[in-house]
Structure formats: structure tokens, C-alpha cells
PDB file of N, CA and C in Angstrom:
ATOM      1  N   UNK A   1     100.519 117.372  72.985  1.00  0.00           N
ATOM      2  CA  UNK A   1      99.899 118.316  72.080  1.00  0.00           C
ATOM      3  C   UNK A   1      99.287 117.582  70.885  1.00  0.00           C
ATOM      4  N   UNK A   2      99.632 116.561  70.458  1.00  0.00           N
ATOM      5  CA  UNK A   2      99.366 115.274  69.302  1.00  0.00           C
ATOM      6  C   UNK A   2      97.944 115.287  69.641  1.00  0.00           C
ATOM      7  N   UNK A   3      97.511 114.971  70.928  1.00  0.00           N
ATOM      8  CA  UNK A   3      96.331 114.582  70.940  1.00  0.00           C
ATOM      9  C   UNK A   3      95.469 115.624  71.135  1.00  0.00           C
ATOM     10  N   UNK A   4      95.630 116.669  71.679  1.00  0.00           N
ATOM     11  CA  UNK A   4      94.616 117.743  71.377  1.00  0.00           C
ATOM     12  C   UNK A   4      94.861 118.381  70.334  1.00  0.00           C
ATOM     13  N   UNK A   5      95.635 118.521  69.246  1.00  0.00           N
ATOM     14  CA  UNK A   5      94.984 118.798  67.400  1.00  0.00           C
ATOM     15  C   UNK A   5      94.318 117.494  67.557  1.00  0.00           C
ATOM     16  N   UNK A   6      94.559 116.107  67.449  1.00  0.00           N
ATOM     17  CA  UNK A   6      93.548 115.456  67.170  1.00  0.00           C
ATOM     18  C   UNK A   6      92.387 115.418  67.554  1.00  0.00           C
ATOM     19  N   UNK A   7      92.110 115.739  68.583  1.00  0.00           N
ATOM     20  CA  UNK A   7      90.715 115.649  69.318  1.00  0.00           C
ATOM     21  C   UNK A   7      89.981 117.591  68.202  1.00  0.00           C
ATOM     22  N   UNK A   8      91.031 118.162  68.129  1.00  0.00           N
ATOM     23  CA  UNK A   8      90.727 119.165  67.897  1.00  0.00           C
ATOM     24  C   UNK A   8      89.686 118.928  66.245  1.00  0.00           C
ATOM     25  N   UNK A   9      90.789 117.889  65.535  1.00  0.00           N
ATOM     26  CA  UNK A   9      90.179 117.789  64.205  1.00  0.00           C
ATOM     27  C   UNK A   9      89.068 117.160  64.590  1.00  0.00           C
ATOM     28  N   UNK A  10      88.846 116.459  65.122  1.00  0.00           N
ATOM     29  CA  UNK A  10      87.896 115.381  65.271  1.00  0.00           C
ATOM     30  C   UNK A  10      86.621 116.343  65.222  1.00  0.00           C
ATOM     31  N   UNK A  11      86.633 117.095  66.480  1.00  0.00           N
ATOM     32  CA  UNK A  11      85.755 117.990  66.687  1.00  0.00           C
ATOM     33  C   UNK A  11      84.686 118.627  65.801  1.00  0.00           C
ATOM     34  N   UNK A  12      86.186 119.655  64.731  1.00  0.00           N
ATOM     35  CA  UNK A  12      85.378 120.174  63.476  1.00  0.00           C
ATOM     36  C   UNK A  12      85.134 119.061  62.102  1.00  0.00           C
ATOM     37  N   UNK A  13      85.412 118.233  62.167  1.00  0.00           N
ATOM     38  CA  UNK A  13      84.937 116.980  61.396  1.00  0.00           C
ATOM     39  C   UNK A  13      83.502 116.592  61.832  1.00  0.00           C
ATOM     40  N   UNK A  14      83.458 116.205  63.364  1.00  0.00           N
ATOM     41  CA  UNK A  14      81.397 116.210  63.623  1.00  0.00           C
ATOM     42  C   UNK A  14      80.930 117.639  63.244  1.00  0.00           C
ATOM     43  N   UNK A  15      81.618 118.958  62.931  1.00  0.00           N
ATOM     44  CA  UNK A  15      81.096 119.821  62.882  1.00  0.00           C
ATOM     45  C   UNK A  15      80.245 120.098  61.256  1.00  0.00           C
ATOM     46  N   UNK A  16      81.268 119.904  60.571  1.00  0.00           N
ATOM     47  CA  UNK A  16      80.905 119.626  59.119  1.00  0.00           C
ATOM     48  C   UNK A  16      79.665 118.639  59.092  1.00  0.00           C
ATOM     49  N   UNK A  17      80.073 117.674  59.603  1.00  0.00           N
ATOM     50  CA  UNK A  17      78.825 116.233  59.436  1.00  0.00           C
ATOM     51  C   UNK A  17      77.494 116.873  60.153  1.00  0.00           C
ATOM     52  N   UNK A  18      77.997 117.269  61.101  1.00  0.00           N
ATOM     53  CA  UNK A  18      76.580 117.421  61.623  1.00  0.00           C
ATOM     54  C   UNK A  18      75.480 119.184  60.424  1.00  0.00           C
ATOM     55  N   UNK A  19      76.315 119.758  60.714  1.00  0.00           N
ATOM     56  CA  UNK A  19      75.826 120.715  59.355  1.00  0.00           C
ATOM     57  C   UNK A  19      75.197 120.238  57.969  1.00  0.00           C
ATOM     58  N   UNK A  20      75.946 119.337  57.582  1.00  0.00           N
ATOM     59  CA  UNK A  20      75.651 118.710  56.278  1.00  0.00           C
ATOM     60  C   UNK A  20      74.239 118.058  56.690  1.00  0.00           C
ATOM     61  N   UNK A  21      74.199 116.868  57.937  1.00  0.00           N
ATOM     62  CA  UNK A  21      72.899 116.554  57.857  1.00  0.00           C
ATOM     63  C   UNK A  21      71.588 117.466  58.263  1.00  0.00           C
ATOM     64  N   UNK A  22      71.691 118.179  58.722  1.00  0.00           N
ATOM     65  CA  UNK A  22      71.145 119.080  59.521  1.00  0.00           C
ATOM     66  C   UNK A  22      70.798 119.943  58.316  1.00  0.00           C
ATOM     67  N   UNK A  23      71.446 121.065  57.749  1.00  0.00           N
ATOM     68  CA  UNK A  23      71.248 122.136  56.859  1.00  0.00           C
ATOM     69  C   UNK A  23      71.195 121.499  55.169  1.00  0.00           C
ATOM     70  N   UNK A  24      71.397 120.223  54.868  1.00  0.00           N
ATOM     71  CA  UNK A  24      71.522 120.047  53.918  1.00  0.00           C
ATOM     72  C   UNK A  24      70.390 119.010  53.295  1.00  0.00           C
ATOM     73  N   UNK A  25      70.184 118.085  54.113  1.00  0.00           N
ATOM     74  CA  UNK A  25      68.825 116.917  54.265  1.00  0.00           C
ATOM     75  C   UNK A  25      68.644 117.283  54.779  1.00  0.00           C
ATOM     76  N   UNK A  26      66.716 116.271  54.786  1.00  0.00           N
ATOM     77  CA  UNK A  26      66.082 116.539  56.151  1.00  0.00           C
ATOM     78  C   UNK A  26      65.999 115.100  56.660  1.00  0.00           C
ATOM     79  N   UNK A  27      66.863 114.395  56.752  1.00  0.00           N
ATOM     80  CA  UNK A  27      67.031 113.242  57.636  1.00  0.00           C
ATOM     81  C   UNK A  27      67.403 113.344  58.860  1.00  0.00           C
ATOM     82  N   UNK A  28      68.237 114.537  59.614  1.00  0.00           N
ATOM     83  CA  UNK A  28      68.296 114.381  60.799  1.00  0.00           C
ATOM     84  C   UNK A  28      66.809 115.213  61.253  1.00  0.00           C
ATOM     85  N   UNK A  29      66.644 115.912  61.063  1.00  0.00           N
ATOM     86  CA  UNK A  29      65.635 116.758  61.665  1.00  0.00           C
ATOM     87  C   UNK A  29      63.921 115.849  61.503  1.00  0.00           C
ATOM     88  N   UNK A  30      63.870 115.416  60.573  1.00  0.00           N
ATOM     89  CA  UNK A  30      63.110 114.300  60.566  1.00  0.00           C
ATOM     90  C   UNK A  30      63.038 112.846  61.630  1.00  0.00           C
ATOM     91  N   UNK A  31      64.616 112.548  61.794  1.00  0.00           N
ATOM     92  CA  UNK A  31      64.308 111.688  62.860  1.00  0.00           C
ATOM     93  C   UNK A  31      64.545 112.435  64.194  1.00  0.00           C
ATOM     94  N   UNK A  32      64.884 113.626  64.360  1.00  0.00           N
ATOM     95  CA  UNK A  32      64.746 114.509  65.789  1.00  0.00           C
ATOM     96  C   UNK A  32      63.383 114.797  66.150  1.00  0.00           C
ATOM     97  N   UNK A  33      62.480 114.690  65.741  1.00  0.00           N
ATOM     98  CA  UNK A  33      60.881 115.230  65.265  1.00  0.00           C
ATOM     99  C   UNK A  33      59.982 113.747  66.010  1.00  0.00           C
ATOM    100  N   UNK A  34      60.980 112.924  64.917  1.00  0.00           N
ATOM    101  CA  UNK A  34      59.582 111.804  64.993  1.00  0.00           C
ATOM    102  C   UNK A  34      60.309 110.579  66.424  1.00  0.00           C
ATOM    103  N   UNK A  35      61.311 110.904  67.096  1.00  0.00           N
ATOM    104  CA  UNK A  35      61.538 110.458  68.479  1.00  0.00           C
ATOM    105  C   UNK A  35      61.073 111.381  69.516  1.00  0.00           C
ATOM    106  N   UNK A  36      60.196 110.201  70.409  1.00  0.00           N
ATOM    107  CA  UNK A  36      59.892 111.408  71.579  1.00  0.00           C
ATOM    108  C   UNK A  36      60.562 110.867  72.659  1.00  0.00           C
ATOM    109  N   UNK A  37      61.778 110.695  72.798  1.00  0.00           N
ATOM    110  CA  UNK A  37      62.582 110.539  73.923  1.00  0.00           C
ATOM    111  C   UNK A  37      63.695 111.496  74.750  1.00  0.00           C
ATOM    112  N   UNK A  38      64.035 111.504  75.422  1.00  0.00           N
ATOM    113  CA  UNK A  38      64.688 112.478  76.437  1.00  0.00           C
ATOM    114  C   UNK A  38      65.711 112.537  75.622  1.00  0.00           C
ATOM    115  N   UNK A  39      66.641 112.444  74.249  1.00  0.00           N
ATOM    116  CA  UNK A  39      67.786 113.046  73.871  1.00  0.00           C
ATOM    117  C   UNK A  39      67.431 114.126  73.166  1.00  0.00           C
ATOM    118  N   UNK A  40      66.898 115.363  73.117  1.00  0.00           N
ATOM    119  CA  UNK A  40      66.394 116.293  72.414  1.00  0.00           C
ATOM    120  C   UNK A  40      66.240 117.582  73.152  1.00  0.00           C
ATOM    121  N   UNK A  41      66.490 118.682  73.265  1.00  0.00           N
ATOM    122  CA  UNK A  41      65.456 119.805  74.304  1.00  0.00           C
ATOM    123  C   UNK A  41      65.313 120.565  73.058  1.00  0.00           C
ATOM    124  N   UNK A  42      64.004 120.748  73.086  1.00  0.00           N
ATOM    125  CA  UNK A  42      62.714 121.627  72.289  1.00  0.00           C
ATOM    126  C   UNK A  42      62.998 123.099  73.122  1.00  0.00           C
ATOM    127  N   UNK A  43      63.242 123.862  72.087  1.00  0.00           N
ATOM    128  CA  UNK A  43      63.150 125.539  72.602  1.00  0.00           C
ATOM    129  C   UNK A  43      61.589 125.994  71.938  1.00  0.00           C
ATOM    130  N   UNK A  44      60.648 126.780  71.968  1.00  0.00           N
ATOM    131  CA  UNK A  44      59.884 127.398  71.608  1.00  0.00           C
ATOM    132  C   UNK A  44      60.606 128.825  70.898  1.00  0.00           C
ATOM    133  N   UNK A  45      60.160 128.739  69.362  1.00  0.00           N
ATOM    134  CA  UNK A  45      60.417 130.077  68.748  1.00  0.00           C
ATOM    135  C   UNK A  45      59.793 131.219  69.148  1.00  0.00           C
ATOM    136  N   UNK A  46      58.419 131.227  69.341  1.00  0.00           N
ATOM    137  CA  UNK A  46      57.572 132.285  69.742  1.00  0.00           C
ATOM    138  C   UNK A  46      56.491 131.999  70.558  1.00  0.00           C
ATOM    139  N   UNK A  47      55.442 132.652  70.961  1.00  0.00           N
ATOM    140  CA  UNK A  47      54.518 132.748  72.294  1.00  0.00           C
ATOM    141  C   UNK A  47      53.594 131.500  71.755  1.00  0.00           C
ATOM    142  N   UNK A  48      53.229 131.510  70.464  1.00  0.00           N
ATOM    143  CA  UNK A  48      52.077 130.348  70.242  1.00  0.00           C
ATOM    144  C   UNK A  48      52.878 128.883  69.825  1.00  0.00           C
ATOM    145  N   UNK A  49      53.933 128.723  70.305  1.00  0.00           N
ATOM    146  CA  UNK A  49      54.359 127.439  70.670  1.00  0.00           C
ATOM    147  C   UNK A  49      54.074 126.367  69.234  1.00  0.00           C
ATOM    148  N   UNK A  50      54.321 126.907  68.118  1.00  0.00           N
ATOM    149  CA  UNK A  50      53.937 125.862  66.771  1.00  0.00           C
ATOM    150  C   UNK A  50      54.820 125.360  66.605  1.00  0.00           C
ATOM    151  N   UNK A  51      56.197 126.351  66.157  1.00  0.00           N
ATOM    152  CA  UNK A  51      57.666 125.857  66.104  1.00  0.00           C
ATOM    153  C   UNK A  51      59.135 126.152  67.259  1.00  0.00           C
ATOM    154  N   UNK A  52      59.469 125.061  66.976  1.00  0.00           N
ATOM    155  CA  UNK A  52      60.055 124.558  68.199  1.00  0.00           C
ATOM    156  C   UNK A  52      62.088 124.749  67.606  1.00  0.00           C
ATOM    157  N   UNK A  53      63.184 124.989  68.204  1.00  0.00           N
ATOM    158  CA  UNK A  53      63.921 124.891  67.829  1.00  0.00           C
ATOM    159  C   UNK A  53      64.572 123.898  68.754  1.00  0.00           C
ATOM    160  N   UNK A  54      65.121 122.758  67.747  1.00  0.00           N
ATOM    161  CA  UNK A  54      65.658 121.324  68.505  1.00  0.00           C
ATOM    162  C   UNK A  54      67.380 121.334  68.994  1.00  0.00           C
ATOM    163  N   UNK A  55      67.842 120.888  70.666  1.00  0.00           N
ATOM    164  CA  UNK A  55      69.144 121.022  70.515  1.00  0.00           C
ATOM    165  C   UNK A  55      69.384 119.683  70.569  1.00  0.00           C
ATOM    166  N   UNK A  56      70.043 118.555  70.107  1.00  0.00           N
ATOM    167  CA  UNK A  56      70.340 117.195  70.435  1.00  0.00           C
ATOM    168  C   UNK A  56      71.620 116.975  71.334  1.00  0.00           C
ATOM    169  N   UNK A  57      70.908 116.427  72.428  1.00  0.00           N
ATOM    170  CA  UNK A  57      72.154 116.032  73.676  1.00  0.00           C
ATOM    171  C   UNK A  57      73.645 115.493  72.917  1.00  0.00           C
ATOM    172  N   UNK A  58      73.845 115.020  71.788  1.00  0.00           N
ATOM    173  CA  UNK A  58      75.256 115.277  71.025  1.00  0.00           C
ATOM    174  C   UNK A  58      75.927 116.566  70.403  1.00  0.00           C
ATOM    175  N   UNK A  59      74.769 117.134  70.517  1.00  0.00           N
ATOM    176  CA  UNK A  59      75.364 118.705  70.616  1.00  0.00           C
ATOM    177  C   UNK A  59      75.845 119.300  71.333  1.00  0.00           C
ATOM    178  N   UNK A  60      75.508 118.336  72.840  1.00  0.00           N
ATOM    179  CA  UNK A  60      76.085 119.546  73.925  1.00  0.00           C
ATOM    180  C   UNK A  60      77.092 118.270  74.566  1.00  0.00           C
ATOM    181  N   UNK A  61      76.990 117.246  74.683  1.00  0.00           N
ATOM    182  CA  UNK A  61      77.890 116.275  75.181  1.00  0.00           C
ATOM    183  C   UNK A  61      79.205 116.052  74.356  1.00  0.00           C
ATOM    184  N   UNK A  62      79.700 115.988  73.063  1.00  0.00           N
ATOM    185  CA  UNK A  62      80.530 115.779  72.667  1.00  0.00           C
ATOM    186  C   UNK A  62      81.367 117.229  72.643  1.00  0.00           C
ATOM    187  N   UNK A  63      80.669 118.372  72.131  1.00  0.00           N
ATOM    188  CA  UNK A  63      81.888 119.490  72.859  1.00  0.00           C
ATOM    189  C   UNK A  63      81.998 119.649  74.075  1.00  0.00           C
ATOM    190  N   UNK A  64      81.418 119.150  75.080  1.00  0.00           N
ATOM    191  CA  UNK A  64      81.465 119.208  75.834  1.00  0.00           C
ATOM    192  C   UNK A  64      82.549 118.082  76.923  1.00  0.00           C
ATOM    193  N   UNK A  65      82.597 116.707  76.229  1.00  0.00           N
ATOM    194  CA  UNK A  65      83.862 116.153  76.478  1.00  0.00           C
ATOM    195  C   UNK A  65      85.061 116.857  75.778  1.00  0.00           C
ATOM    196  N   UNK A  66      84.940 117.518  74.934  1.00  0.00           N
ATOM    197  CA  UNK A  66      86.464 118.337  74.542  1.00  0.00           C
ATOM    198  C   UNK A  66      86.635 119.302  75.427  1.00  0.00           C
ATOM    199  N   UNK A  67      85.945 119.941  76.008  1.00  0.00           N
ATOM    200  CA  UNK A  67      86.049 120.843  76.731  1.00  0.00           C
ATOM    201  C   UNK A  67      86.948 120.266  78.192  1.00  0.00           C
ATOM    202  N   UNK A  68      86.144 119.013  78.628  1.00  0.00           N
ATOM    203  CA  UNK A  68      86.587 118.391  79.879  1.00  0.00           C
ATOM    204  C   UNK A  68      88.333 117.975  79.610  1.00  0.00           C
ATOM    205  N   UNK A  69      88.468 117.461  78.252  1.00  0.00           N
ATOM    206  CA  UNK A  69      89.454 117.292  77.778  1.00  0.00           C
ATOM    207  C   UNK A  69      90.430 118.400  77.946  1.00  0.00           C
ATOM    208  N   UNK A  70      90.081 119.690  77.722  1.00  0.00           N
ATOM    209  CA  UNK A  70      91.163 120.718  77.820  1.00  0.00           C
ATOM    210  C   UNK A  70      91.627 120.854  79.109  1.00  0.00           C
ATOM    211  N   UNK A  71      90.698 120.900  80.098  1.00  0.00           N
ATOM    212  CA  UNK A  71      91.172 121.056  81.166  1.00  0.00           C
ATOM    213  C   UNK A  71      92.103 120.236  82.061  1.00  0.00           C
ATOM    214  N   UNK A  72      91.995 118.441  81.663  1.00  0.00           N
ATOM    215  CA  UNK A  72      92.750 117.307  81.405  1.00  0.00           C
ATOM    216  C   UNK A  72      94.105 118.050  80.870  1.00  0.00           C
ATOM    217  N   UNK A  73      94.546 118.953  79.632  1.00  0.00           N
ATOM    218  CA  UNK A  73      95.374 119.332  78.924  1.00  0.00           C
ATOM    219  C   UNK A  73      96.410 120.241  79.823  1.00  0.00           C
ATOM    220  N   UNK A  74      95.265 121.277  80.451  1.00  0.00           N
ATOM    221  CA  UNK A  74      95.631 122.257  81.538  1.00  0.00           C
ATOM    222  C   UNK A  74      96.701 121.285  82.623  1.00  0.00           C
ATOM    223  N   UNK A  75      96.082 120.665  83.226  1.00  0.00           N
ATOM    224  CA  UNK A  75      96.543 120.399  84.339  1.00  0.00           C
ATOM    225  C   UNK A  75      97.811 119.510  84.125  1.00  0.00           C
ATOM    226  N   UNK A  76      97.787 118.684  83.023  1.00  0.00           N
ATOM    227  CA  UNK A  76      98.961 117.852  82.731  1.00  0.00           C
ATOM    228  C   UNK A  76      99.954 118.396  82.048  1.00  0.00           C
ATOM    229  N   UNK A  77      99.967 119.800  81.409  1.00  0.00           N
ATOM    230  CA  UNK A  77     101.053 120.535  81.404  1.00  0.00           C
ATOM    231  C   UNK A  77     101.532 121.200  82.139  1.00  0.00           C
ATOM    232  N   UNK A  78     100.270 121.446  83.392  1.00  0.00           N
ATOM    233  CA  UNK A  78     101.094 122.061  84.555  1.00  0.00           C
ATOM    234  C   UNK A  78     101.444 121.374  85.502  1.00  0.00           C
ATOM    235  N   UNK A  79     101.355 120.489  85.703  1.00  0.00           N
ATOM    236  CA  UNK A  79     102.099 119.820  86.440  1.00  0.00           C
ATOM    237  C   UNK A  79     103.244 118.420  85.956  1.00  0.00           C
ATOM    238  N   UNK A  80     103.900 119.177  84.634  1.00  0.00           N
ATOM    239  CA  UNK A  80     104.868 118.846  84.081  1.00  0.00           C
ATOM    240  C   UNK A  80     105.490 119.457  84.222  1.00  0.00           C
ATOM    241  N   UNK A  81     105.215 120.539  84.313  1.00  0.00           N
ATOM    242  CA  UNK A  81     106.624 121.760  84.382  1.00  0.00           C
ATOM    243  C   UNK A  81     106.903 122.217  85.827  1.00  0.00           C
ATOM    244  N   UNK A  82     105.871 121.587  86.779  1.00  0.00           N
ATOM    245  CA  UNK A  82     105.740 121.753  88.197  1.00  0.00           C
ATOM    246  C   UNK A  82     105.826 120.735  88.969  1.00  0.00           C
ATOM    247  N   UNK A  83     106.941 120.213  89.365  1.00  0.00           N
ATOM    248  CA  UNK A  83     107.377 119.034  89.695  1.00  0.00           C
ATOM    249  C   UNK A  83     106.828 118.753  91.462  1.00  0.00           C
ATOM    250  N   UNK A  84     106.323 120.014  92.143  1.00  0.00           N
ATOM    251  CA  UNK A  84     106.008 120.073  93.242  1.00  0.00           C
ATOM    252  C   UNK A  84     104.513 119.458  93.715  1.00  0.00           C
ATOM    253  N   UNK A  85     103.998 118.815  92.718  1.00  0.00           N
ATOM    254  CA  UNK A  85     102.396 118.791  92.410  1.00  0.00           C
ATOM    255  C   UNK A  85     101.668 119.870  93.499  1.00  0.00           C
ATOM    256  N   UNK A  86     101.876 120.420  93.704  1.00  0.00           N
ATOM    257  CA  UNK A  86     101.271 121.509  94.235  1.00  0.00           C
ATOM    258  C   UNK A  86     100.823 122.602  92.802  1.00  0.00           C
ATOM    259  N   UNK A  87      98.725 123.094  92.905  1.00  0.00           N
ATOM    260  CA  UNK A  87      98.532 123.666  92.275  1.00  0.00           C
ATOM    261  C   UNK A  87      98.254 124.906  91.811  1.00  0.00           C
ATOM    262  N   UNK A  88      99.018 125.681  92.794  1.00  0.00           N
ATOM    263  CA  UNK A  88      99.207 126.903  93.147  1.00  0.00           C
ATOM    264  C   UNK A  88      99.648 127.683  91.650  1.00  0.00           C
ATOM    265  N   UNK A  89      99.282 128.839  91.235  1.00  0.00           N
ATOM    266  CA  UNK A  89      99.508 129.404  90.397  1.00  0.00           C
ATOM    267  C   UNK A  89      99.176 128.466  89.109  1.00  0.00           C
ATOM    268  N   UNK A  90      97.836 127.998  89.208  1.00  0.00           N
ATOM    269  CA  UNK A  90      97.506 126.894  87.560  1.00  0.00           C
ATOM    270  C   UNK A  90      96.362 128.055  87.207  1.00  0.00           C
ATOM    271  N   UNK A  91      96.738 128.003  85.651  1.00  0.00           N
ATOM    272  CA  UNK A  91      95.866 128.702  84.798  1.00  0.00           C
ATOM    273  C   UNK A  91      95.542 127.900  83.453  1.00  0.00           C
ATOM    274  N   UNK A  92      94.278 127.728  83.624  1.00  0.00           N
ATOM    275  CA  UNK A  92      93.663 126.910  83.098  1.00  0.00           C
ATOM    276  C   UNK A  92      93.130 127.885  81.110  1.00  0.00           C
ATOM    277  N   UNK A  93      93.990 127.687  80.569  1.00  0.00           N
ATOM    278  CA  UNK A  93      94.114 128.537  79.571  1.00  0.00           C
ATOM    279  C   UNK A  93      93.057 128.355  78.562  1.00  0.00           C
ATOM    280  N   UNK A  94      93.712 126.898  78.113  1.00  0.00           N
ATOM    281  CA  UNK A  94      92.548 125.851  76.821  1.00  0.00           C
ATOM    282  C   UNK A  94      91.203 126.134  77.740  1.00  0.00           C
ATOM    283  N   UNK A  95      91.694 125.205  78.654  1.00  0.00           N
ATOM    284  CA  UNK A  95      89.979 125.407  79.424  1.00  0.00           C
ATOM    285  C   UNK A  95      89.323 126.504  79.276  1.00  0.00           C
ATOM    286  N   UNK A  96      89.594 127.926  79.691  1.00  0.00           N
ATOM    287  CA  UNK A  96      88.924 128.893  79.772  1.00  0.00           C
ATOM    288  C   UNK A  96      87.930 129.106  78.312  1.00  0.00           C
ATOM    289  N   UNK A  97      88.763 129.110  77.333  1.00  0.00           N
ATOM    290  CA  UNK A  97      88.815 129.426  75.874  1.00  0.00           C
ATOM    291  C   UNK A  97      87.776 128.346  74.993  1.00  0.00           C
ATOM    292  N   UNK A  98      87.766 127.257  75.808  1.00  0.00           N
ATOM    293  CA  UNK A  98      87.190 126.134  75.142  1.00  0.00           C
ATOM    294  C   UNK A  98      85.678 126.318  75.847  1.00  0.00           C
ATOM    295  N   UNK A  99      85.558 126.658  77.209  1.00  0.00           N
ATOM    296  CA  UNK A  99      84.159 126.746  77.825  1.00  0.00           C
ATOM    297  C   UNK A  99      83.966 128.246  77.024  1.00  0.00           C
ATOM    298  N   UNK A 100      84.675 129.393  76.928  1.00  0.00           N
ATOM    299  CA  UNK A 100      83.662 130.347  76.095  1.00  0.00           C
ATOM    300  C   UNK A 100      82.964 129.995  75.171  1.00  0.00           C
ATOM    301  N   UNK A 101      84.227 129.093  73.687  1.00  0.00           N
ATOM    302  CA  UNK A 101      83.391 129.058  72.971  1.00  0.00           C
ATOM    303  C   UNK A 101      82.621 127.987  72.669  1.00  0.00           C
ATOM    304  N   UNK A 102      82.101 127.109  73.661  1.00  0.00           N
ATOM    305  CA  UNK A 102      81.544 126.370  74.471  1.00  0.00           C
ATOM    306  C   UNK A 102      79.818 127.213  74.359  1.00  0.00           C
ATOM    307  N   UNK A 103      80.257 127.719  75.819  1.00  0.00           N
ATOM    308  CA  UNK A 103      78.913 128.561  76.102  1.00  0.00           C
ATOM    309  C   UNK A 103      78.497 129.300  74.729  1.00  0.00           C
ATOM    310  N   UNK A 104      78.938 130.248  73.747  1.00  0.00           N
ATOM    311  CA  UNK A 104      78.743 130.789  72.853  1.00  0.00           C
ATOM    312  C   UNK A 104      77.727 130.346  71.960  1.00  0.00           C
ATOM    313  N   UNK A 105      78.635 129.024  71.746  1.00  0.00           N
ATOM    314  CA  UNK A 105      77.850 127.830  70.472  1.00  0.00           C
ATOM    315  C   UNK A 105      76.625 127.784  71.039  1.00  0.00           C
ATOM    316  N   UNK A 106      75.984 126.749  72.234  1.00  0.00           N
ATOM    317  CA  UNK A 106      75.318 126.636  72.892  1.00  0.00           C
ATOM    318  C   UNK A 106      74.317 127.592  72.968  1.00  0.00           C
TER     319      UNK A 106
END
């Protein structure tokens, strides 16, 4: 459990950072703009395509290893308490909870 609060803090710690640069300077969004390489997907705000809303592949990859992480969490508590390694009756709890608010953010 040690390590998922930690991973947990960790999490909302890039969350803060990334807010701060993002909503507070314009240094990240400035260098999201002026790279034209594949770590970025461009959404279109409206039909005439002027402004664009940016998601950066560390947006979706790093919650997204926490997420993989929970399910890592899932399975190694259940089959601690399930000495049969058989995975019959596993409910993947964190996991579920972590891909909602997963998908949500996203």
C-alpha cells in the first residue's frame, strides 16, 4: 500500500506542475505550438479550424502508467490472500476507479 500513496502523490504533484505551467506561463504552450512532432494531438475548437486544443502524450502516458499500476495493485493483493493462484473471483477495484477517472480527465 506504501507504494501506491506514493505513486498516488507523485501523480497529483505532476498535476499541480503541469497546471502551473500550462495555466500560469506561457512556456509550455509556447513550446507545444512551436514543435511539430508526433508528441502532441491537436483537437480543433470549431469548424474553421484557427484554434486548436493541445493534448501532450505526457498527459495521457503518465496517468496512464498509474493506471497500469493499479491493476499491478489488483492482482497482487489478490493473489495474496489467494494462495491457489487461480483467478477466479478477482475484482479489479483500483483498476476500475483509476480507468474512470482516467477516461474522464482525458
Amino acid at each position: 500500500m506504501k507504494d501506491f500513496k506514493t505513486g498516488l502523490i507523485i501523480l497529483w504533484g505532476l498535476f499541480f506542475y503541469d497546471c502551473f505551467w500550462v495555466f500560469k506561463t506561457d512556456v509550455m504552450v509556447a513550446v507545444a505550438k512551436s514543435l511539430n512532432s508526433p508528441i502532441k494531438l491537436m483537437f480543433p475548437l470549431g469548424p474553421e479550424l484557427a484554434k486548436f486544443s493541445i493534448l501532450g502524450l505526457g498527459d495521457m502516458i503518465i496517468p496512464g502508467c498509474y493506471v497500469a499500476q493499479c491493476i499491478k495493485y489488483d492482482v497482487d493483493n489478490f493473489l495474496a490472500k489467494n494462495k491457489s493462484m487461480s483467478m477466479s473471483g478477482f475484482k479489479a477495484s483500483y483498476y476500475n476507479y483509476a480507468m474512470i477517472g482516467y477516461s474522464l480527465s482525458i
